[in-house]
C-alpha atoms as a PDB file:
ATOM      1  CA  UNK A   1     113.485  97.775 100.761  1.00  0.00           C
ATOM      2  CA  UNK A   2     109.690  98.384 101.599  1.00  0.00           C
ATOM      3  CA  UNK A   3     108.533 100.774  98.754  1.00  0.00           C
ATOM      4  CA  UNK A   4     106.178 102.161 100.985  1.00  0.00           C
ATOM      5  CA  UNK A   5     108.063 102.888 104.208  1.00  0.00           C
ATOM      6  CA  UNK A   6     111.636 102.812 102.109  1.00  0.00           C
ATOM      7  CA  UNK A   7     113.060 100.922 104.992  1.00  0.00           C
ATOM      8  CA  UNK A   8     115.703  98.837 104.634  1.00  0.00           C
ATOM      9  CA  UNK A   9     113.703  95.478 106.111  1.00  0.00           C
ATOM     10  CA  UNK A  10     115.624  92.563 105.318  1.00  0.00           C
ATOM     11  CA  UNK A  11     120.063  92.875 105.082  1.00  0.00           C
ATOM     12  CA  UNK A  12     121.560  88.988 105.240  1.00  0.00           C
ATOM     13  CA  UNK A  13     125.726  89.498 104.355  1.00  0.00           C
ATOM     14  CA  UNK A  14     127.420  87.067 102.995  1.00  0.00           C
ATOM     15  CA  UNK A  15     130.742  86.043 100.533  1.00  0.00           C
ATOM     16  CA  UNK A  16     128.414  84.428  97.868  1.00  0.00           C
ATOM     17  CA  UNK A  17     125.069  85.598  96.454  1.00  0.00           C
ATOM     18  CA  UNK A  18     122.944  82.415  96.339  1.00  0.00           C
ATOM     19  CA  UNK A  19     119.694  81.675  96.944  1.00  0.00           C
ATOM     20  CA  UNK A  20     120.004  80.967 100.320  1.00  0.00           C
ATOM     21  CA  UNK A  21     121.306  84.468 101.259  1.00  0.00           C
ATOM     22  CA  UNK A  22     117.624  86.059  99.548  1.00  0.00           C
ATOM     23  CA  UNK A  23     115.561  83.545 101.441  1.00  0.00           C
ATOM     24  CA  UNK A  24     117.281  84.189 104.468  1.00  0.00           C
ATOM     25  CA  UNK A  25     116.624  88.245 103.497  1.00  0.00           C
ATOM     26  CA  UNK A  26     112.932  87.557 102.810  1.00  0.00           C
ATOM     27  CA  UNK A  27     112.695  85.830 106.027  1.00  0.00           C
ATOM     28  CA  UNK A  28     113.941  88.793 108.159  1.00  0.00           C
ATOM     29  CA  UNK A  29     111.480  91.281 105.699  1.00  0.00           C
ATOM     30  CA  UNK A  30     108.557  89.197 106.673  1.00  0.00           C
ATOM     31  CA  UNK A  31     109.351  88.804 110.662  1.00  0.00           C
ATOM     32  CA  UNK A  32     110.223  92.450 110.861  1.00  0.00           C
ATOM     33  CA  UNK A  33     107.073  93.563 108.486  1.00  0.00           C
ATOM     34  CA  UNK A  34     104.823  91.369 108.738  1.00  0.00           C
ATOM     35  CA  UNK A  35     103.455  92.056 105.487  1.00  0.00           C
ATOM     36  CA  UNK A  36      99.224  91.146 104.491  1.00  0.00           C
ATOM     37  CA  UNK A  37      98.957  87.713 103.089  1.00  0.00           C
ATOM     38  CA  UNK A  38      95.308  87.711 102.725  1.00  0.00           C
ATOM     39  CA  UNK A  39      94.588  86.215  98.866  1.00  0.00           C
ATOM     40  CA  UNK A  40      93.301  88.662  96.370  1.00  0.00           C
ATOM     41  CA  UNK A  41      94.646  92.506  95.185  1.00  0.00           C
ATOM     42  CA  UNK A  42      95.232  93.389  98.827  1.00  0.00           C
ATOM     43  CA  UNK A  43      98.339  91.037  98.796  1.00  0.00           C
ATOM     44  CA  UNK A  44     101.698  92.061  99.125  1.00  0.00           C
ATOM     45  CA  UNK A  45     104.181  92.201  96.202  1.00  0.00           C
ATOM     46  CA  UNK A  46     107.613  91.589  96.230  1.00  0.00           C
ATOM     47  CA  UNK A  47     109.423  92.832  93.210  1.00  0.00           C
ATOM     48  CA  UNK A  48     112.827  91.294  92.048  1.00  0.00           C
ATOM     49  CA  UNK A  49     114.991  91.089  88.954  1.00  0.00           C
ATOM     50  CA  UNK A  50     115.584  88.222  86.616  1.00  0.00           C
ATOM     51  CA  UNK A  51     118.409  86.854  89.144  1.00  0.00           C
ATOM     52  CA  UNK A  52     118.970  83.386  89.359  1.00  0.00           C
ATOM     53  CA  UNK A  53     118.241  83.839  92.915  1.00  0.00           C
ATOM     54  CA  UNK A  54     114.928  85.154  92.790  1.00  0.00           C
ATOM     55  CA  UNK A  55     113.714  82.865  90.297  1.00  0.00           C
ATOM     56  CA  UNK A  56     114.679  79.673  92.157  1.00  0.00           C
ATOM     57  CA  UNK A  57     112.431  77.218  92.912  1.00  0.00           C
ATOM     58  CA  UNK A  58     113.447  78.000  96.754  1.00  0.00           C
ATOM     59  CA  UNK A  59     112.940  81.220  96.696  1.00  0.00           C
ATOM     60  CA  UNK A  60     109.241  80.997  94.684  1.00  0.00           C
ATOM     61  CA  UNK A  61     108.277  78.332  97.829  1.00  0.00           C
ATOM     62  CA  UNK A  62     109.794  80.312 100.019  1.00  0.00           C
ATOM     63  CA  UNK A  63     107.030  83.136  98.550  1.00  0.00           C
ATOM     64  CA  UNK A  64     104.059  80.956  98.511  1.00  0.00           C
ATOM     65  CA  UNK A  65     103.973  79.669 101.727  1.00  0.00           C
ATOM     66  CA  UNK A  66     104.160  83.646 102.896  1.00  0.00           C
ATOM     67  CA  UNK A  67     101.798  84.619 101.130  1.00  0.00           C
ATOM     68  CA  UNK A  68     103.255  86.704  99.110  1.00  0.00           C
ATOM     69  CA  UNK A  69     102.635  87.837  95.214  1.00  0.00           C
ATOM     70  CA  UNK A  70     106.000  87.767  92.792  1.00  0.00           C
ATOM     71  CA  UNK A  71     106.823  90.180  90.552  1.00  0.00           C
ATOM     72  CA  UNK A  72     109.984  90.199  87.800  1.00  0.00           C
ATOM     73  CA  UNK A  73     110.397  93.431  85.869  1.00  0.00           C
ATOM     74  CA  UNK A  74     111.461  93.994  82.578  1.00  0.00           C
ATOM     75  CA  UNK A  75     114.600  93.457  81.158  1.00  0.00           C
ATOM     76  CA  UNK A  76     116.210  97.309  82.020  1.00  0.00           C
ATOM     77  CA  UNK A  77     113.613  98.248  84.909  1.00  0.00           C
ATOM     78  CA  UNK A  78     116.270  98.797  87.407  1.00  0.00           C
ATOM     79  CA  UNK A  79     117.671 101.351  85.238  1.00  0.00           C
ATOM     80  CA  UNK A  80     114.698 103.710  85.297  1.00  0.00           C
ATOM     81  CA  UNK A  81     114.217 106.414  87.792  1.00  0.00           C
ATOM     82  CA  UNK A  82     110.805 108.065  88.631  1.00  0.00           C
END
C-alpha cells in the first residue's frame, strides 16, 4: 500500500508466499507508481516486516537497482495503530 495515497499499488496472488511473489509485487508498485529514486532524503521508502521474504537477498537487489530505501520495523510494529 502507498502510505501516502493508501492505494493498493502492487497485489501478485499466489499458493506460496516466497520471495518471488514480493518481487513480483514490488515490480507492479514501481511500474504503476513510479516512485522518486533520486539518492538522498527525498528517496522513497519501502517499509516491510522481518519476513523471510523481504529480507532476501532478491528482494534487497531487487530494491537497489530501483532505487529504493529499505526499512524493517520493530519487532511488534504491525501491531500498533495511530
Amino acid at each position: 500500500m502507498d502510505a501516502y495515497s493508501r492505494l493498493i499499488v502492487g497485489w501478485p496472488i499466489a499458493e506460496h508466499m516466497r520471495t518471488e511473489l514480493v518481487t513480483d509485487a514490488l515490480g507492479m508498485a514501481i511500474i504503476r507508481r513510479q516512485p522518486d529514486t533520486r539518492a538522498g532524503d527525498e528517496r522513497t521508502i519501502l517499509h516491510s516486516d522481518h519476513g523471510s521474504q523481504y529480507t532476501s537477498w532478491a528482494f534487497g537487489q531487487r530494491l537497489r537497482a530501483a532505487g529504493l530505501l529499505a526499512s524493517i520495523g520493530t519487532v511488534g510494529d504491525s501491531l500498533l495503530t495511530g
